[in-house]
N, C-alpha and C. Protein backbone atom coordinates (compact mmCIF):
# COMPACT_ATOMS: atom_id res chain seq x y z
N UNK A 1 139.26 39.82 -118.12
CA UNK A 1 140.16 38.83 -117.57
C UNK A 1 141.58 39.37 -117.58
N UNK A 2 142.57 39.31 -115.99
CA UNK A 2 143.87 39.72 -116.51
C UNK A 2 144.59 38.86 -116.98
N UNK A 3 145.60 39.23 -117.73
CA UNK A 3 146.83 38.96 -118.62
C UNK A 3 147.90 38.07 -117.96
N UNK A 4 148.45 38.57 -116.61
CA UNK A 4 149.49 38.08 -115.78
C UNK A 4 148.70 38.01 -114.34
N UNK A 5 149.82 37.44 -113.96
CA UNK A 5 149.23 36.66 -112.46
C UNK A 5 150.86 37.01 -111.65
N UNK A 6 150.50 37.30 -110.27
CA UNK A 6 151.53 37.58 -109.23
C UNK A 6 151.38 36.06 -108.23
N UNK A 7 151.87 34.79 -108.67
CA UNK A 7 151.53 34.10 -107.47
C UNK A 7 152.78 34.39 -106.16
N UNK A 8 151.58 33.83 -104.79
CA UNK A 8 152.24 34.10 -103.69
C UNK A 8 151.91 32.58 -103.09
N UNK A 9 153.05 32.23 -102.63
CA UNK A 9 152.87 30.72 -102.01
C UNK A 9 152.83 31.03 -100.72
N UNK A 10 152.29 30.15 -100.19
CA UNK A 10 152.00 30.59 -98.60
C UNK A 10 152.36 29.27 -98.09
N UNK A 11 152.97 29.80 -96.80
CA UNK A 11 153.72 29.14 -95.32
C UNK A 11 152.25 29.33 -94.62
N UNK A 12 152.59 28.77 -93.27
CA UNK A 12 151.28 28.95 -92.03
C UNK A 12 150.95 30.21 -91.96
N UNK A 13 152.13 31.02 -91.72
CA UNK A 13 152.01 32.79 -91.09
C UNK A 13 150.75 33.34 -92.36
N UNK A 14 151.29 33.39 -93.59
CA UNK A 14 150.66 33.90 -94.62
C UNK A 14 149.12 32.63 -94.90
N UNK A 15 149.04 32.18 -94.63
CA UNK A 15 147.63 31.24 -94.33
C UNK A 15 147.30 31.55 -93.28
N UNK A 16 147.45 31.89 -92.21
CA UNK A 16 146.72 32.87 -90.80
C UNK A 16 146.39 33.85 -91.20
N UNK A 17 147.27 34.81 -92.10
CA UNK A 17 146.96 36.26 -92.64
C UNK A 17 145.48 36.70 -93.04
N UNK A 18 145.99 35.82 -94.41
CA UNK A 18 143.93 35.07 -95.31
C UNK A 18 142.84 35.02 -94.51
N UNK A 19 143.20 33.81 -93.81
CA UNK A 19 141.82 33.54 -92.73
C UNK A 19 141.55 34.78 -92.16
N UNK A 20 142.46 35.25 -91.80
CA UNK A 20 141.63 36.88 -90.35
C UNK A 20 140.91 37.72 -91.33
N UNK A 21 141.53 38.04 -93.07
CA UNK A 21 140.70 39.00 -93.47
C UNK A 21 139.66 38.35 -94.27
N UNK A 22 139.09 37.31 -94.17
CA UNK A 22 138.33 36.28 -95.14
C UNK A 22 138.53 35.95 -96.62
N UNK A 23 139.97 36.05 -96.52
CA UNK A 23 140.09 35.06 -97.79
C UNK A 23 140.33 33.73 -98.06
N UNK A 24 140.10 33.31 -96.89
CA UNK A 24 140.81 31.69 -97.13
C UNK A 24 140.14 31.16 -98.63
N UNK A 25 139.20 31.50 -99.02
CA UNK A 25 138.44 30.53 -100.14
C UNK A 25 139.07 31.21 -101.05
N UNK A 26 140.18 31.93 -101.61
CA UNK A 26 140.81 31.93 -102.69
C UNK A 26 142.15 32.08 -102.73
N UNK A 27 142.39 30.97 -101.70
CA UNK A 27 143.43 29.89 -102.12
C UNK A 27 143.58 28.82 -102.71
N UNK A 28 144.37 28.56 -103.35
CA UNK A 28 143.91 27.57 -105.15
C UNK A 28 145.63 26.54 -104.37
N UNK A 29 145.61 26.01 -105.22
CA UNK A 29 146.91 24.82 -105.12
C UNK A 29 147.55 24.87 -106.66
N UNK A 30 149.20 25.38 -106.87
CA UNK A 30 149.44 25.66 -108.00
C UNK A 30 150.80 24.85 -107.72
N UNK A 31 151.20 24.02 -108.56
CA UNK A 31 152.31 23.15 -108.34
C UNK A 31 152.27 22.80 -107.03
N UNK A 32 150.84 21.95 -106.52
CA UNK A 32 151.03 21.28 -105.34
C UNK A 32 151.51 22.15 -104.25
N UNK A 33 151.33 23.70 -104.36
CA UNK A 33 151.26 23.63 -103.22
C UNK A 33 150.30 25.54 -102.64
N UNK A 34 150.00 25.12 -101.43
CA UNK A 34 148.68 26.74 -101.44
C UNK A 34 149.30 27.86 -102.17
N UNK A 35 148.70 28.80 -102.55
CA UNK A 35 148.55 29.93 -103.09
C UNK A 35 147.74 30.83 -103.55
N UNK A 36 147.58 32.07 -103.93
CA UNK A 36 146.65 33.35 -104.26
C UNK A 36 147.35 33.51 -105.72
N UNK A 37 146.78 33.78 -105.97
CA UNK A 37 146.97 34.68 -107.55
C UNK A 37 146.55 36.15 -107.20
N UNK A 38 147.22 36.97 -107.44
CA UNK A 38 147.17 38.79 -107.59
C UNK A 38 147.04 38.77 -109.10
N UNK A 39 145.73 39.08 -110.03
CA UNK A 39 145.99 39.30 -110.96
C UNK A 39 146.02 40.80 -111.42
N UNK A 40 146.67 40.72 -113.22
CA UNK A 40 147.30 42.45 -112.95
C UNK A 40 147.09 42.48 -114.62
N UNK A 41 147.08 44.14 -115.47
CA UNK A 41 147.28 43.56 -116.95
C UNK A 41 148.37 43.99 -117.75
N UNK A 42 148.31 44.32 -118.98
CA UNK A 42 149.75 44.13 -119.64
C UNK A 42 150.48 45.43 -119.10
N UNK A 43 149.48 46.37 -118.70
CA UNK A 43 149.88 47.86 -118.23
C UNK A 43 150.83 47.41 -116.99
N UNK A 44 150.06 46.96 -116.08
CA UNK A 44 150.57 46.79 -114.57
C UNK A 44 152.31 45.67 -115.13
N UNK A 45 151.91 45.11 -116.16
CA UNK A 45 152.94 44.20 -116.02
C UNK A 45 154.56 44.79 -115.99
N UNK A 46 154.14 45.63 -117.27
CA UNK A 46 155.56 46.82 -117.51
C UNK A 46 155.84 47.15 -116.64
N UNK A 47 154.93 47.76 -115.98
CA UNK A 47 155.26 48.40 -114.32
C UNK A 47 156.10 47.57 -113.83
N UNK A 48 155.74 46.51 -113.25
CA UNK A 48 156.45 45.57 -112.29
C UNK A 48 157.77 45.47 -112.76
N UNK A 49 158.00 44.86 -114.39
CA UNK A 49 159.12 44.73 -115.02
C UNK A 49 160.50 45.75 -114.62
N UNK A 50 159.70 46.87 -114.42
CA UNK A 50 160.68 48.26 -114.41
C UNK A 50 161.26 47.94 -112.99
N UNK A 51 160.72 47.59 -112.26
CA UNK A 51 160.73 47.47 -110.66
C UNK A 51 161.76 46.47 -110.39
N UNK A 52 161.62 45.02 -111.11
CA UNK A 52 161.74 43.92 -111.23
C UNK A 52 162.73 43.44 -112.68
N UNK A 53 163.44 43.96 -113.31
CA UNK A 53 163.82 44.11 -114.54
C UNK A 53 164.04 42.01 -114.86
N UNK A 54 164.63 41.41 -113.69
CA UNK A 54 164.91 39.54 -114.09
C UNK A 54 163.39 39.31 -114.08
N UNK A 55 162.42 39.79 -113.38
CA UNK A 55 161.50 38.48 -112.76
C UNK A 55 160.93 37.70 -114.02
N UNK A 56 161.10 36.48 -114.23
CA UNK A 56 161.11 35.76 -114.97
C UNK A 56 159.05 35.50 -114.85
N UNK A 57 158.33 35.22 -116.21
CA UNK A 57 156.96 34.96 -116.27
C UNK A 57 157.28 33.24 -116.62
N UNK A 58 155.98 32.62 -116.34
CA UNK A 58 156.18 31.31 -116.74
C UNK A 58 154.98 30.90 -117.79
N UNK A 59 154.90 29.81 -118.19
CA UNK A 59 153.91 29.80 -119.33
C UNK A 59 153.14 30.43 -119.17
N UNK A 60 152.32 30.23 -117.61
CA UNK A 60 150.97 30.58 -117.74
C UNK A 60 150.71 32.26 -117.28
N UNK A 61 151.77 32.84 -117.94
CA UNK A 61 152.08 34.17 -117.56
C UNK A 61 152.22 34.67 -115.84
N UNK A 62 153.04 33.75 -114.85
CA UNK A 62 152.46 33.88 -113.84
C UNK A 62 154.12 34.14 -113.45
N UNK A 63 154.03 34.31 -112.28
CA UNK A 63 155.89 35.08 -111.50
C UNK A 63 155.43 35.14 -110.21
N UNK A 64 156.76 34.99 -109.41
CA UNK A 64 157.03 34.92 -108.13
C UNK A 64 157.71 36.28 -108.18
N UNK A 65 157.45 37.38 -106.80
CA UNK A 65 158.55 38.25 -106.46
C UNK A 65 158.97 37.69 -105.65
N UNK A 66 160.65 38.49 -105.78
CA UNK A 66 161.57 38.23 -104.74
C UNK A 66 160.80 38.56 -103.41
N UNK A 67 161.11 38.33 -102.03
CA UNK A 67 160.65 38.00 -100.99
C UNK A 67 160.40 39.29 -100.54
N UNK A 68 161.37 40.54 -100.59
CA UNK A 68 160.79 42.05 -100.17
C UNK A 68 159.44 42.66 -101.16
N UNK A 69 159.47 41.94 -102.62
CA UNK A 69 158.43 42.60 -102.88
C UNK A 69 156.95 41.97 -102.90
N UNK A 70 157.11 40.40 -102.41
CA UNK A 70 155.89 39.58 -101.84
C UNK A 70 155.49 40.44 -100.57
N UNK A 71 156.16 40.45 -99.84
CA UNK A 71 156.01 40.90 -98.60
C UNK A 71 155.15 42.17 -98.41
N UNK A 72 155.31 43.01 -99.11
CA UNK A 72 155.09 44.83 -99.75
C UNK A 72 153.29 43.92 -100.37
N UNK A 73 153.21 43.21 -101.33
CA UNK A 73 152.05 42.57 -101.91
C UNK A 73 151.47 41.99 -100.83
N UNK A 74 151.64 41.31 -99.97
CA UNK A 74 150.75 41.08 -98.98
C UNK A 74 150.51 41.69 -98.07
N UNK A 75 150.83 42.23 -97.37
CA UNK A 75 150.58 43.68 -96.80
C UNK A 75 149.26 44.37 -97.61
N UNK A 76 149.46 44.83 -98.88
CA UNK A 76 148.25 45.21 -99.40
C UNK A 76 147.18 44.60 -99.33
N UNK A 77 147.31 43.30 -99.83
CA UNK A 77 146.17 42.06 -99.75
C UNK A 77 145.67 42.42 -98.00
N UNK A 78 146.21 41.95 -96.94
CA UNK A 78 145.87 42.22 -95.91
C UNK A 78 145.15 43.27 -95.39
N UNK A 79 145.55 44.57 -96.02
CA UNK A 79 145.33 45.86 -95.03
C UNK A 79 143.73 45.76 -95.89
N UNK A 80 143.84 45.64 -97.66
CA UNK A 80 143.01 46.44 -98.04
C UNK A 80 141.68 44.84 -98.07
N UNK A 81 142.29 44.00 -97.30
CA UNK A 81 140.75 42.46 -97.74
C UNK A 81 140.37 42.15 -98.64
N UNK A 82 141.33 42.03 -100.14
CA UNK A 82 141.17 41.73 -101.44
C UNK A 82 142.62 41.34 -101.98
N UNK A 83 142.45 40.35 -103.40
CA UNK A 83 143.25 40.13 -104.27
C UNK A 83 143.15 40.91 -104.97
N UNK A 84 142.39 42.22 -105.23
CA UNK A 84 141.94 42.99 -106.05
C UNK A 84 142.85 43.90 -105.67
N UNK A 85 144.14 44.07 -105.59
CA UNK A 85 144.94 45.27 -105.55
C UNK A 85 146.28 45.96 -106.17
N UNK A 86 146.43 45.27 -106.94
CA UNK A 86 147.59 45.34 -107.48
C UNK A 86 147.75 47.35 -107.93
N UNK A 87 147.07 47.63 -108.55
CA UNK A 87 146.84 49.45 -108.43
C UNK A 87 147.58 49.98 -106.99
N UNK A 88 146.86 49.42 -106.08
CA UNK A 88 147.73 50.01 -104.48
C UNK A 88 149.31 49.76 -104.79
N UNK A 89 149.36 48.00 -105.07
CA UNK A 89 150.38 47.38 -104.53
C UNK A 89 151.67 47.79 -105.53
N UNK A 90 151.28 48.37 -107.00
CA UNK A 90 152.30 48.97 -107.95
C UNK A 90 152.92 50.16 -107.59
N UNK A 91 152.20 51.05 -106.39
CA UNK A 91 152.55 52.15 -105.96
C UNK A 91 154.42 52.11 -104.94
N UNK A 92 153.76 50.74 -104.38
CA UNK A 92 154.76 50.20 -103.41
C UNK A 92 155.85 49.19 -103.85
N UNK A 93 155.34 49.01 -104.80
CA UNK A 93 156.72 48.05 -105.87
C UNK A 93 157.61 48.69 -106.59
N UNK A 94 156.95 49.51 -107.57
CA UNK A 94 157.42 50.61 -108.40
C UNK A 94 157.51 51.80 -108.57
N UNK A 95 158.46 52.37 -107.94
CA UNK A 95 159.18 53.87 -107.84
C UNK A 95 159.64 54.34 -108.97
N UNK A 96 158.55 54.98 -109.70
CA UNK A 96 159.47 55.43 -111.12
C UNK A 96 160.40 56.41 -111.66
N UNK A 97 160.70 57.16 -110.36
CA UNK A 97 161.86 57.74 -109.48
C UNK A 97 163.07 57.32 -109.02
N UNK A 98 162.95 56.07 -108.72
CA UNK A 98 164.19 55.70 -108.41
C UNK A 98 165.53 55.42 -108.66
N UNK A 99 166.76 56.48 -108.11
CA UNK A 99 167.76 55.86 -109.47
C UNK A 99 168.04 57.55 -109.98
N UNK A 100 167.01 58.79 -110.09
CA UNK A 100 166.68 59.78 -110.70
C UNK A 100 167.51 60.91 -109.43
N UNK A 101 167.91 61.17 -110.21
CA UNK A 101 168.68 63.03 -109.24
C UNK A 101 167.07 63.26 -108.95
N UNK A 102 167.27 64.09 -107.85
CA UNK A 102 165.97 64.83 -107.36
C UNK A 102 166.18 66.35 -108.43
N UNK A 103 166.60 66.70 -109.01
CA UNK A 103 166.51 68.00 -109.61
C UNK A 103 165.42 67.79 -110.97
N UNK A 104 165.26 66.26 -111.49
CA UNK A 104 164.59 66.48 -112.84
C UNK A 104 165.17 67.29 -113.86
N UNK A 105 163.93 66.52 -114.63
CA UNK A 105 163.67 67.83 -116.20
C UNK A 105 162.97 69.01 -115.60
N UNK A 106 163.39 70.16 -116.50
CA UNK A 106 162.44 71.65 -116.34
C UNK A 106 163.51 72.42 -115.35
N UNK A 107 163.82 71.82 -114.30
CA UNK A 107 164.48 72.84 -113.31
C UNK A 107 166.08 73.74 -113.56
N UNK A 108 165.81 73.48 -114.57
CA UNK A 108 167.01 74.39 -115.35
C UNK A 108 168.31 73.96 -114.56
N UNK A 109 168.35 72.75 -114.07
CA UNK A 109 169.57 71.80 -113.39
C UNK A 109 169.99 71.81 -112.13
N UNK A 110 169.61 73.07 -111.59
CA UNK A 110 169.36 73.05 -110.26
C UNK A 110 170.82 73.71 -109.66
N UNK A 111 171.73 74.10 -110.59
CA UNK A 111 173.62 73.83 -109.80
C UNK A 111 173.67 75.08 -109.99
């Protein structure tokens, strides 16, 4: 069972999305209103955190991303026809590069 949950609330567009790749049946209703759960575990969670350093969890260990990185998450959901992706979708959230000189450690500094 995972740890944390990525909910995504869905408008019409993102409820058209579902239906074309057959997920409509795991859409759940979470504070009244549609949604998916992406679940992920304590590993994936750090990840996100790094990506995401505010995103706030709520009791039920669950978080909203900001709207560029929902967007990046559904896309995955879509392309790949599962909630089962968060592995893809950490690739595209979290750059653990980013921020980093391109020269690194080892390259004796590069100058």
């Amino acid at each position: 069972m995972a740890d944390f949950f990525i909910n995504i609330f869905l408008d019409d567009e993102k409820t058209k999305q579902l239906d074309s790749v057959g997920l409509a049946d795991k859409v759940q209703t979470i504070d009244g209103k549609k949604a998916v759960q992406v679940k992920m575990n304590e590993k994936d969670q750090k990840k996100l955190l790094k990506g995401f350093p505010d995103l706030p969890f709520d009791a039920s260990n669950a978080c909203v991303l900001p709207k560029d990185g929902e967007d990046k998450l559904m896309k995955c959901i879509v392309d790949l026809k599962s909630l089962d992706v968060i592995k893809e979708a950490i690739k595209k959230l979290y750059n653990p590069l980013a921020g980093r000189d391109v020269f690194g450690r080892g390259t004796g500094g590069g100058r």
